[in-house]
PDB file of N, CA and C in Angstrom:
ATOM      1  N   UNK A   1      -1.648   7.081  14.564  1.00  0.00           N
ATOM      2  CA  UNK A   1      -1.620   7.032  13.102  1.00  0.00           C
ATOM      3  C   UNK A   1      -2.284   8.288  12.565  1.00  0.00           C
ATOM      4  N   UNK A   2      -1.549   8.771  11.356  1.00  0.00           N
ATOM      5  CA  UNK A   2      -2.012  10.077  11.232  1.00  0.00           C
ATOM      6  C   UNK A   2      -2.680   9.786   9.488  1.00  0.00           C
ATOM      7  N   UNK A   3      -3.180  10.569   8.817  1.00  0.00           N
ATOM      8  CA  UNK A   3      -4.083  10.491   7.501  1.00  0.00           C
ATOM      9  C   UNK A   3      -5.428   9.834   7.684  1.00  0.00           C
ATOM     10  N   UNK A   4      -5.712   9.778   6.133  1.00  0.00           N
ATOM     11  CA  UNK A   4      -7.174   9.067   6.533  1.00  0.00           C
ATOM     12  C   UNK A   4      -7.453   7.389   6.992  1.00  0.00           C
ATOM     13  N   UNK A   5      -8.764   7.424   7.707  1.00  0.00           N
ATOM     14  CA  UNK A   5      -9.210   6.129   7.991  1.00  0.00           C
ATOM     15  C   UNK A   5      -7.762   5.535   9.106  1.00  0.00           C
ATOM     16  N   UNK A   6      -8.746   4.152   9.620  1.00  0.00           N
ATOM     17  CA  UNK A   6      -8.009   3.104  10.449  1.00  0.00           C
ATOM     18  C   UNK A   6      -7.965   2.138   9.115  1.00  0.00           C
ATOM     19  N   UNK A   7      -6.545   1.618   9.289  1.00  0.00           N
ATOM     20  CA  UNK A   7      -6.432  -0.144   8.534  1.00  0.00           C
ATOM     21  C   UNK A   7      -7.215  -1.334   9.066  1.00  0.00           C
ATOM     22  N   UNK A   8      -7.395  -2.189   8.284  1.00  0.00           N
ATOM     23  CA  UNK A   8      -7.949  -3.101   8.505  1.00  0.00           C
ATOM     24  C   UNK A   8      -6.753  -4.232   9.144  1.00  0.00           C
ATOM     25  N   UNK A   9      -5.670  -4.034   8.201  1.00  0.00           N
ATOM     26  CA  UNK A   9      -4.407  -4.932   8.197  1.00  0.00           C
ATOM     27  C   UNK A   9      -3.429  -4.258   8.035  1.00  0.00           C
ATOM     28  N   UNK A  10      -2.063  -4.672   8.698  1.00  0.00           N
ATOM     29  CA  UNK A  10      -0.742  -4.010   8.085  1.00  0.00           C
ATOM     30  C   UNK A  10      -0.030  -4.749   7.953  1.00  0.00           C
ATOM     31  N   UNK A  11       0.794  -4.687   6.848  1.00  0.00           N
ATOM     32  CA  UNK A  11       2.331  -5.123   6.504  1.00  0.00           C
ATOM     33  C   UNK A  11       4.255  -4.229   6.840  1.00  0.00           C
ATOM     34  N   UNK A  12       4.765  -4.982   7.070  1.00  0.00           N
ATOM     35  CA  UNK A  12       6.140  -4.052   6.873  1.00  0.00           C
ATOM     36  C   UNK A  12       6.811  -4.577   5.560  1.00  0.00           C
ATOM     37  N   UNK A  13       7.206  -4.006   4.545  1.00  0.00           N
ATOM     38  CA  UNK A  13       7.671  -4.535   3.507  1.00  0.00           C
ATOM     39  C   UNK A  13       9.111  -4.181   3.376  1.00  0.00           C
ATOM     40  N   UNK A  14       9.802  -3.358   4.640  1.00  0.00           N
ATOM     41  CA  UNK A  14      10.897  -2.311   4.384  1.00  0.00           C
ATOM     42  C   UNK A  14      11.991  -2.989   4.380  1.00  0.00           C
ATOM     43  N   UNK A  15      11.835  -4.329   4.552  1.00  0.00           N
ATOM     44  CA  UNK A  15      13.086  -5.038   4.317  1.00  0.00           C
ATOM     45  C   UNK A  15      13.251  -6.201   2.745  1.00  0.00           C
ATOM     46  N   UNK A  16      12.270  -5.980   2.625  1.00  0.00           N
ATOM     47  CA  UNK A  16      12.349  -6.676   1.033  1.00  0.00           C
ATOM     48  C   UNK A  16      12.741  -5.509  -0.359  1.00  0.00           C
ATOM     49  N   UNK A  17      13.344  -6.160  -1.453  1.00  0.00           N
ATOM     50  CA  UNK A  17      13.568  -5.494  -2.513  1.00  0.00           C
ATOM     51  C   UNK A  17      12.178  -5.675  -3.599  1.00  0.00           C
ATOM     52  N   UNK A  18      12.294  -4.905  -4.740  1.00  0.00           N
ATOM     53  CA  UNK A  18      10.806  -5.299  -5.644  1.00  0.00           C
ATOM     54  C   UNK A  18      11.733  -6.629  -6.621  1.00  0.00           C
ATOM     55  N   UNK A  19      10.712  -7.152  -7.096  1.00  0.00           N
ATOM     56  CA  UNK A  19       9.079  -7.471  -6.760  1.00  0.00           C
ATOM     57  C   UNK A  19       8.876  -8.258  -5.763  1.00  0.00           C
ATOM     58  N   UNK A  20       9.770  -7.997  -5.036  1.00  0.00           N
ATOM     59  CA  UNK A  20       8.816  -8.862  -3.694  1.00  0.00           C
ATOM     60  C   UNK A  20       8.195  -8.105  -2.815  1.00  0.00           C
ATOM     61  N   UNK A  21       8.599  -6.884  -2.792  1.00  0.00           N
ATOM     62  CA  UNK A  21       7.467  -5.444  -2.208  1.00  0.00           C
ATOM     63  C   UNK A  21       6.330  -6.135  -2.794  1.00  0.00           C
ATOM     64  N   UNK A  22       6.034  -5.139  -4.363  1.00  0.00           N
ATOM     65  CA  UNK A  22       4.544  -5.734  -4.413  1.00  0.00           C
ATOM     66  C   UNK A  22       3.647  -7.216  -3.895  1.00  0.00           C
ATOM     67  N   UNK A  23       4.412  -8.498  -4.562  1.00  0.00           N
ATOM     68  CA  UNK A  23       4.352  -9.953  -4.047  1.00  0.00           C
ATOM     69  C   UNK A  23       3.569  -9.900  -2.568  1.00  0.00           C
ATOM     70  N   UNK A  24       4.616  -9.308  -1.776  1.00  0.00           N
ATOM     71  CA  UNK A  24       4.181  -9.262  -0.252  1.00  0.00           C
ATOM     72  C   UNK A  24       2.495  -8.654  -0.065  1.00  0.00           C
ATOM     73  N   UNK A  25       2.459  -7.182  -1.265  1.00  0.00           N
ATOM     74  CA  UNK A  25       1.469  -6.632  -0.524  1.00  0.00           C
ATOM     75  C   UNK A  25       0.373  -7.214  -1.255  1.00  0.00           C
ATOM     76  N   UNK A  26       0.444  -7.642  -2.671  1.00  0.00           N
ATOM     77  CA  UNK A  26      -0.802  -8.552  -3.411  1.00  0.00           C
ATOM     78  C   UNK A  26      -1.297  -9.516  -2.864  1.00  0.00           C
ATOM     79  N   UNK A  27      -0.468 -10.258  -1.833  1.00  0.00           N
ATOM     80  CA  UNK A  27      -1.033 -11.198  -1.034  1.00  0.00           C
ATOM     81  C   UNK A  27      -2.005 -10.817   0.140  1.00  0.00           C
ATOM     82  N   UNK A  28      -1.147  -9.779   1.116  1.00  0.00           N
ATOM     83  CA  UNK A  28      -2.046  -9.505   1.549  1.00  0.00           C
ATOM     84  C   UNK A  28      -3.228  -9.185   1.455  1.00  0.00           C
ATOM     85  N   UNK A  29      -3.653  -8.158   0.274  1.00  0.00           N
ATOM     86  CA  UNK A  29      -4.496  -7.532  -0.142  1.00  0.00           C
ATOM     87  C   UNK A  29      -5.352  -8.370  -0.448  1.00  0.00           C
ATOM     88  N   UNK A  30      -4.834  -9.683  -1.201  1.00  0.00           N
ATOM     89  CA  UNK A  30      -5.653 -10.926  -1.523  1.00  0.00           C
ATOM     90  C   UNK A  30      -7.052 -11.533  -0.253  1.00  0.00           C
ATOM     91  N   UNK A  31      -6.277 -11.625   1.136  1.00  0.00           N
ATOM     92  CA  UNK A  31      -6.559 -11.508   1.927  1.00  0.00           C
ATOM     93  C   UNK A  31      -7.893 -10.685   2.855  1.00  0.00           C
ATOM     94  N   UNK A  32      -8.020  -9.688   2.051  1.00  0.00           N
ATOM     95  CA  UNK A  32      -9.099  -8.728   2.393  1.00  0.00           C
ATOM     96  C   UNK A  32     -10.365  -8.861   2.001  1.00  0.00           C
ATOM     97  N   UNK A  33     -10.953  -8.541   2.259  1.00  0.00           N
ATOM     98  CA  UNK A  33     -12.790  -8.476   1.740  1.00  0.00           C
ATOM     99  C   UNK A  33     -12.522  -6.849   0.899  1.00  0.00           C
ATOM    100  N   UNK A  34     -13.524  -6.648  -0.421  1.00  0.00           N
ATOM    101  CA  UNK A  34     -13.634  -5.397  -1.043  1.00  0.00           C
ATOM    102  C   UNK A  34     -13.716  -4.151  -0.262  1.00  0.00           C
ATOM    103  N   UNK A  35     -13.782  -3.215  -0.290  1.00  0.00           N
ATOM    104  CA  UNK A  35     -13.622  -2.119   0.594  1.00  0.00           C
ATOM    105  C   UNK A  35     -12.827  -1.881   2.113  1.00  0.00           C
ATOM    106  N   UNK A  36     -11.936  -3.207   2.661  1.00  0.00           N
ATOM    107  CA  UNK A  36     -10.979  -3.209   3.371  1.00  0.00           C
ATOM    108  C   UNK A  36      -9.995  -2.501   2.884  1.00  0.00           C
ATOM    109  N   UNK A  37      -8.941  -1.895   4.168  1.00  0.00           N
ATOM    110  CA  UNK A  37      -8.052  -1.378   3.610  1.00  0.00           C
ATOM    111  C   UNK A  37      -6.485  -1.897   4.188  1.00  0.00           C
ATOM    112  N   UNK A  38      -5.973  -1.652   3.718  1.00  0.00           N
ATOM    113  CA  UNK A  38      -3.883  -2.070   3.671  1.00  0.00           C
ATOM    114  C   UNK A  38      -3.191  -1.306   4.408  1.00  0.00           C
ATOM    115  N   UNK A  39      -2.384  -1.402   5.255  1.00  0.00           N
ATOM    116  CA  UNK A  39      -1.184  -0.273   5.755  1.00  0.00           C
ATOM    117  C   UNK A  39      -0.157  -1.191   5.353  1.00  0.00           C
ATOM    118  N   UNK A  40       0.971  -0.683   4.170  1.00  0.00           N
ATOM    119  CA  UNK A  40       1.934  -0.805   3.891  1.00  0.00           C
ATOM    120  C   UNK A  40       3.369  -0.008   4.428  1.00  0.00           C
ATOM    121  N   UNK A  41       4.113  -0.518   5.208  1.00  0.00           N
ATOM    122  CA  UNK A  41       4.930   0.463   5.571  1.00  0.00           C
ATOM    123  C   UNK A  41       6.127  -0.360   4.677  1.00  0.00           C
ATOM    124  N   UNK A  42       6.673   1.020   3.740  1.00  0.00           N
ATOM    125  CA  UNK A  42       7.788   0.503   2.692  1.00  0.00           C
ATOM    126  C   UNK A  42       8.882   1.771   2.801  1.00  0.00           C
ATOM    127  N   UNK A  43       9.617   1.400   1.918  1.00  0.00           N
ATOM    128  CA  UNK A  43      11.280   2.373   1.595  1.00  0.00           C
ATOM    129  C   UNK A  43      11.229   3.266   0.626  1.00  0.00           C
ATOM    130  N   UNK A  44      11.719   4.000   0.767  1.00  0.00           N
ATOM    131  CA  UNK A  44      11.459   5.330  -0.335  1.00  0.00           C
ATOM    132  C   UNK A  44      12.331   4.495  -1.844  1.00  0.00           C
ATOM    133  N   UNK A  45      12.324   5.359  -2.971  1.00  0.00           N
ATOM    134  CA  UNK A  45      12.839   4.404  -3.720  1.00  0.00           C
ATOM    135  C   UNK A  45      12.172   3.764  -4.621  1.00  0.00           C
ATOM    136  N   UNK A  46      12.564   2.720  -5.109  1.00  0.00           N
ATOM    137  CA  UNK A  46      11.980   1.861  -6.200  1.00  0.00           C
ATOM    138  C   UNK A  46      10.141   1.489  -5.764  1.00  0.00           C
ATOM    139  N   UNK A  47      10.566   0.704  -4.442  1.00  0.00           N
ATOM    140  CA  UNK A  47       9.255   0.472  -3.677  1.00  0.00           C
ATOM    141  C   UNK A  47       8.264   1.583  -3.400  1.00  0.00           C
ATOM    142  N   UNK A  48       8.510   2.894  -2.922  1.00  0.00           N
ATOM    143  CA  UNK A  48       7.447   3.601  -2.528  1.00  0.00           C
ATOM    144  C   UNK A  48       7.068   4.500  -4.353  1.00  0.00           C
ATOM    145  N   UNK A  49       7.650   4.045  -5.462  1.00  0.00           N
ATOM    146  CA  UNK A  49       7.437   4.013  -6.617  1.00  0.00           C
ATOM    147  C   UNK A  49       6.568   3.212  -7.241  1.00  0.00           C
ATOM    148  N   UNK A  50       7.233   1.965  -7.394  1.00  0.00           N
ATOM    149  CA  UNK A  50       6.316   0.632  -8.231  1.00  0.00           C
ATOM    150  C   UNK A  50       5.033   0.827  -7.274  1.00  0.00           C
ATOM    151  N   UNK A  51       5.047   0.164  -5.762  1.00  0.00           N
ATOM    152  CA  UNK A  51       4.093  -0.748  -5.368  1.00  0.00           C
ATOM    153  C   UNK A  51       2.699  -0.048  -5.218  1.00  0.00           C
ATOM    154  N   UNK A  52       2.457   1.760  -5.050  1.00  0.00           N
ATOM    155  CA  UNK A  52       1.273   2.319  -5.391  1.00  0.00           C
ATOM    156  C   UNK A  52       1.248   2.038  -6.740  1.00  0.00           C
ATOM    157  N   UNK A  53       1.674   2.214  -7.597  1.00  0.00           N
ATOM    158  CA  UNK A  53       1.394   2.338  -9.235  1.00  0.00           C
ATOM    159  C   UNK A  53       1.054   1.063  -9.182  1.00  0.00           C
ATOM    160  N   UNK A  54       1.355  -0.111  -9.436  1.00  0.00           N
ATOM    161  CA  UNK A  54       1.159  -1.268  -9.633  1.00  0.00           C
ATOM    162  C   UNK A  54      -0.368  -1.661  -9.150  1.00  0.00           C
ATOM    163  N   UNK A  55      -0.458  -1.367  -7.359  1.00  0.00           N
ATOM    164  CA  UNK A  55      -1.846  -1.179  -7.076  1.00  0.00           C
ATOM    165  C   UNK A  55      -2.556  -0.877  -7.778  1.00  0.00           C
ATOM    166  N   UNK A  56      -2.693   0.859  -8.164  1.00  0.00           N
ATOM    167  CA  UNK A  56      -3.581   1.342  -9.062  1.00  0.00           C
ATOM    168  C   UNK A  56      -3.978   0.898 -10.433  1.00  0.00           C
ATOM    169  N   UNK A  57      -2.963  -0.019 -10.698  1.00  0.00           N
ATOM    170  CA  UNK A  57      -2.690  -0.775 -12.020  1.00  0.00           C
ATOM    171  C   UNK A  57      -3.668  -1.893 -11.689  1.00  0.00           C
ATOM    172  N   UNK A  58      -3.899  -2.683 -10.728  1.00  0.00           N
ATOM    173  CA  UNK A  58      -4.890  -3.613 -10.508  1.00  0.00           C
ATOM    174  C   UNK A  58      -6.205  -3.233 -10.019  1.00  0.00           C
ATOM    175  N   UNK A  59      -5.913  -1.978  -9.923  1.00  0.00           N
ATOM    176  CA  UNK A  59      -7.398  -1.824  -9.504  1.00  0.00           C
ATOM    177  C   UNK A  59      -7.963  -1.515  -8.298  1.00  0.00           C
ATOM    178  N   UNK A  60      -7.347  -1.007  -7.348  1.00  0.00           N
ATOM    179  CA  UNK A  60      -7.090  -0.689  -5.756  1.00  0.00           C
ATOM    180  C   UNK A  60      -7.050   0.508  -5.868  1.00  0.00           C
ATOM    181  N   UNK A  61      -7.087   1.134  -4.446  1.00  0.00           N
ATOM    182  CA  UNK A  61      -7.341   3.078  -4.735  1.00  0.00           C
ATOM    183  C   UNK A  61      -6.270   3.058  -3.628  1.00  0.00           C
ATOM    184  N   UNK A  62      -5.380   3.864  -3.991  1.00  0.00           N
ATOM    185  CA  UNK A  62      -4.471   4.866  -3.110  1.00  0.00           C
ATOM    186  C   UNK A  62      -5.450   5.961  -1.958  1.00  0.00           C
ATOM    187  N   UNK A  63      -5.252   5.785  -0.855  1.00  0.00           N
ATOM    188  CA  UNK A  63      -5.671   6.933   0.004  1.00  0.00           C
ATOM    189  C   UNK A  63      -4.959   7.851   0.797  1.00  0.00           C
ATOM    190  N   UNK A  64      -3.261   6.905   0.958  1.00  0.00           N
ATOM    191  CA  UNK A  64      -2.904   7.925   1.650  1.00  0.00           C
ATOM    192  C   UNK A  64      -1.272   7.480   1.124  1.00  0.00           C
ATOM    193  N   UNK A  65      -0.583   8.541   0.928  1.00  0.00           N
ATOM    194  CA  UNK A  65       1.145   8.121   1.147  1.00  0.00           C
ATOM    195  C   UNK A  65       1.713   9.110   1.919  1.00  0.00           C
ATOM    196  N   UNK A  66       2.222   8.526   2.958  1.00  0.00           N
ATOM    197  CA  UNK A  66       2.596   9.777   3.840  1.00  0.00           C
ATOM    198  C   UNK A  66       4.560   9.343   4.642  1.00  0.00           C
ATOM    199  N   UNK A  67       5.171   9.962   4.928  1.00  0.00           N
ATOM    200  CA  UNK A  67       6.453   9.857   5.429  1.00  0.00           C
ATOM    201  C   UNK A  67       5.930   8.957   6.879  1.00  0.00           C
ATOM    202  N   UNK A  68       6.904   8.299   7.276  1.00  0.00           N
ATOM    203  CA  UNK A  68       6.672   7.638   8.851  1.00  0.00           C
ATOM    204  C   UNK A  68       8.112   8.405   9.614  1.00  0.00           C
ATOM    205  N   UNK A  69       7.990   9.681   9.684  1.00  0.00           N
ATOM    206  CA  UNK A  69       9.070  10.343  10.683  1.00  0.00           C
ATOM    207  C   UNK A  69       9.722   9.394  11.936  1.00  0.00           C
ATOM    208  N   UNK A  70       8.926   8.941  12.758  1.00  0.00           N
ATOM    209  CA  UNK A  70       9.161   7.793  13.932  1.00  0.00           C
ATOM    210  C   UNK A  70       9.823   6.672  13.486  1.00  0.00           C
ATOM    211  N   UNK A  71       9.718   6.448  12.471  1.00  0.00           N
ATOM    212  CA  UNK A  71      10.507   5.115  11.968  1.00  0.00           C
ATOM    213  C   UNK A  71      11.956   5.235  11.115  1.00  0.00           C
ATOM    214  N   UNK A  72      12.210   7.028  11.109  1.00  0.00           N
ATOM    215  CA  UNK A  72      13.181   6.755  10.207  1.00  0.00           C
ATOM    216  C   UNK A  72      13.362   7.664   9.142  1.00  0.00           C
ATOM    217  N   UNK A  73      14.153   8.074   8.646  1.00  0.00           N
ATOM    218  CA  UNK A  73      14.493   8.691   7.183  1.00  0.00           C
ATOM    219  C   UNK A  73      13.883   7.370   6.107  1.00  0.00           C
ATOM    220  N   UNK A  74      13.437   7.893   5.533  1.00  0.00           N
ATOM    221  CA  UNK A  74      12.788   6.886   4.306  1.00  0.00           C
ATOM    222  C   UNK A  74      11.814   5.805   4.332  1.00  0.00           C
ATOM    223  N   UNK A  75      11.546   5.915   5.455  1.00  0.00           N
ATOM    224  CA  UNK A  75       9.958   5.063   5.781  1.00  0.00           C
ATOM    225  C   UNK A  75       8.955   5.692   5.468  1.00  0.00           C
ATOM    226  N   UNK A  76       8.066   5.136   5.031  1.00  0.00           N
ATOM    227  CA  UNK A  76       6.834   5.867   4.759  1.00  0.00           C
ATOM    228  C   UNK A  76       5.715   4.584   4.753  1.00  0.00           C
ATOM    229  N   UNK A  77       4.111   5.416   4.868  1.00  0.00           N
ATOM    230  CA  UNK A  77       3.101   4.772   4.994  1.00  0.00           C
ATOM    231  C   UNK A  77       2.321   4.987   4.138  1.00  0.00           C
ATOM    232  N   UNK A  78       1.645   4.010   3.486  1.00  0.00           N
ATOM    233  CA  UNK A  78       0.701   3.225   2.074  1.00  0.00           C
ATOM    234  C   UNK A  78      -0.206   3.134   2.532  1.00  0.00           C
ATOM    235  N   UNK A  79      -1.265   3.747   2.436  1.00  0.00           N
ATOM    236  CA  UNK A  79      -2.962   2.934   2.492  1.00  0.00           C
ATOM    237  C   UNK A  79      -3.439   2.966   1.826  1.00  0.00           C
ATOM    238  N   UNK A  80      -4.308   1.244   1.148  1.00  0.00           N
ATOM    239  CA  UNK A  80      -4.699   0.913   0.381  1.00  0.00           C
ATOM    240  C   UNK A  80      -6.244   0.738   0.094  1.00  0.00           C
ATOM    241  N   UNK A  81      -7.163   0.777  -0.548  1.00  0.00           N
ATOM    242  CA  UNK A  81      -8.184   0.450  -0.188  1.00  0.00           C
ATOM    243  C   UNK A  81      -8.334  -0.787  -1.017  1.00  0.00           C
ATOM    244  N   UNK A  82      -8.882  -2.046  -1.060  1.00  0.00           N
ATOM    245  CA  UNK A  82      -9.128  -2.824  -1.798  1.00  0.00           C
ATOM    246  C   UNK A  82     -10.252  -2.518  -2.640  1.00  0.00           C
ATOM    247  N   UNK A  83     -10.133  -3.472  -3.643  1.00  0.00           N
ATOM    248  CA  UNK A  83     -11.198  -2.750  -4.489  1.00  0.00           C
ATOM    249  C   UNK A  83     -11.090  -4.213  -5.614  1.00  0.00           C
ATOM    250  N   UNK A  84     -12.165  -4.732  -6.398  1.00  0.00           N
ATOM    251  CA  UNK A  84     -12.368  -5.777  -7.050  1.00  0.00           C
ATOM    252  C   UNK A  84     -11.486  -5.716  -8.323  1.00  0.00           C
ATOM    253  N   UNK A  85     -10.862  -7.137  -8.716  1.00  0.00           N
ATOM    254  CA  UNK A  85     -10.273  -7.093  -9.550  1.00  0.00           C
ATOM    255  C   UNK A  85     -10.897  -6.935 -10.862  1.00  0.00           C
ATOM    256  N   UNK A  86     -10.713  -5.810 -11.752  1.00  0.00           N
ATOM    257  CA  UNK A  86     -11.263  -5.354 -12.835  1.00  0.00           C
ATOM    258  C   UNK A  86     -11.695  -3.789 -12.610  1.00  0.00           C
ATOM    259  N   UNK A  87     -11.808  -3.747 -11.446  1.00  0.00           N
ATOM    260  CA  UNK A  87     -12.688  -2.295 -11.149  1.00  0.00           C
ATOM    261  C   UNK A  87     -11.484  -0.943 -12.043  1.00  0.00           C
ATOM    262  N   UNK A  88     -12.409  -0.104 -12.189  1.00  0.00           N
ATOM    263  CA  UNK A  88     -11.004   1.103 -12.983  1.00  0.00           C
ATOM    264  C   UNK A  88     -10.695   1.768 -11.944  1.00  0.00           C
ATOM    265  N   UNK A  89      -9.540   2.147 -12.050  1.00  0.00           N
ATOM    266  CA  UNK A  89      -8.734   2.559 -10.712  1.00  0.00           C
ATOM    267  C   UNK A  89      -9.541   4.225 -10.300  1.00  0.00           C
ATOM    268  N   UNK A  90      -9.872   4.373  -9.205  1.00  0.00           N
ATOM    269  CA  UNK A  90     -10.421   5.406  -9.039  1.00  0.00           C
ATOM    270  C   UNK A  90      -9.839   6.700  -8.934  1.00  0.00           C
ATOM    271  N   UNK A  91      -9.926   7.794  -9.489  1.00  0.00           N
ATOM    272  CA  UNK A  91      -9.082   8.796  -9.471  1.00  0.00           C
ATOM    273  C   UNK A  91      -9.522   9.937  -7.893  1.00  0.00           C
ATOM    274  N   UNK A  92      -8.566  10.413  -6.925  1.00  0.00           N
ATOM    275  CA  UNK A  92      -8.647  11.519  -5.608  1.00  0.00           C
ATOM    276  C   UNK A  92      -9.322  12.637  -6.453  1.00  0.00           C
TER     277      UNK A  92
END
């Protein structure tokens, strides 16, 4: 795995359409203790669009979006950091 940090947890979301991208990964994320983090592997597109924004929209920090070459034309990898609901989204 290449970028920053190890995940705590991962998801594949690359076979769902939105909103069940996000759905999938809010749950997980639900799942986490504060400062855990997410590996989302999603589809370029609508999904690798909404489901960071939406994150950042709740309050979670983006750390990494990066292409997944090994998996494919249009795969790519999400890491999330959790972060408390209310918190202001932290700016890189």
């Amino acid at each position: 795995m290449s970028g920053p940090g190890r995940a705590t947890s991962r998801i594949d979301i690359r076979a769902f359409a939105c909103p069940m991208t996000w759905v999938k990964t809010r749950i997980a994320l639900e799942r986490l203790a504060e400062g855990e983090t997410l590996e989302v592997w999603l589809r370029a597109g609508e999904p690798l669009e909404s489901v960071p924004r939406t994150a950042e929209e709740d309050g979670h920090r983006v750390l990494a979006v990066e292409p997944l070459p090994a998996e494919g034309d249009g795969a790519y990898r999400l890491l999330l950091e959790k972060r408390r609901p209310g918190d202001a989204p932290v700016l890189p």
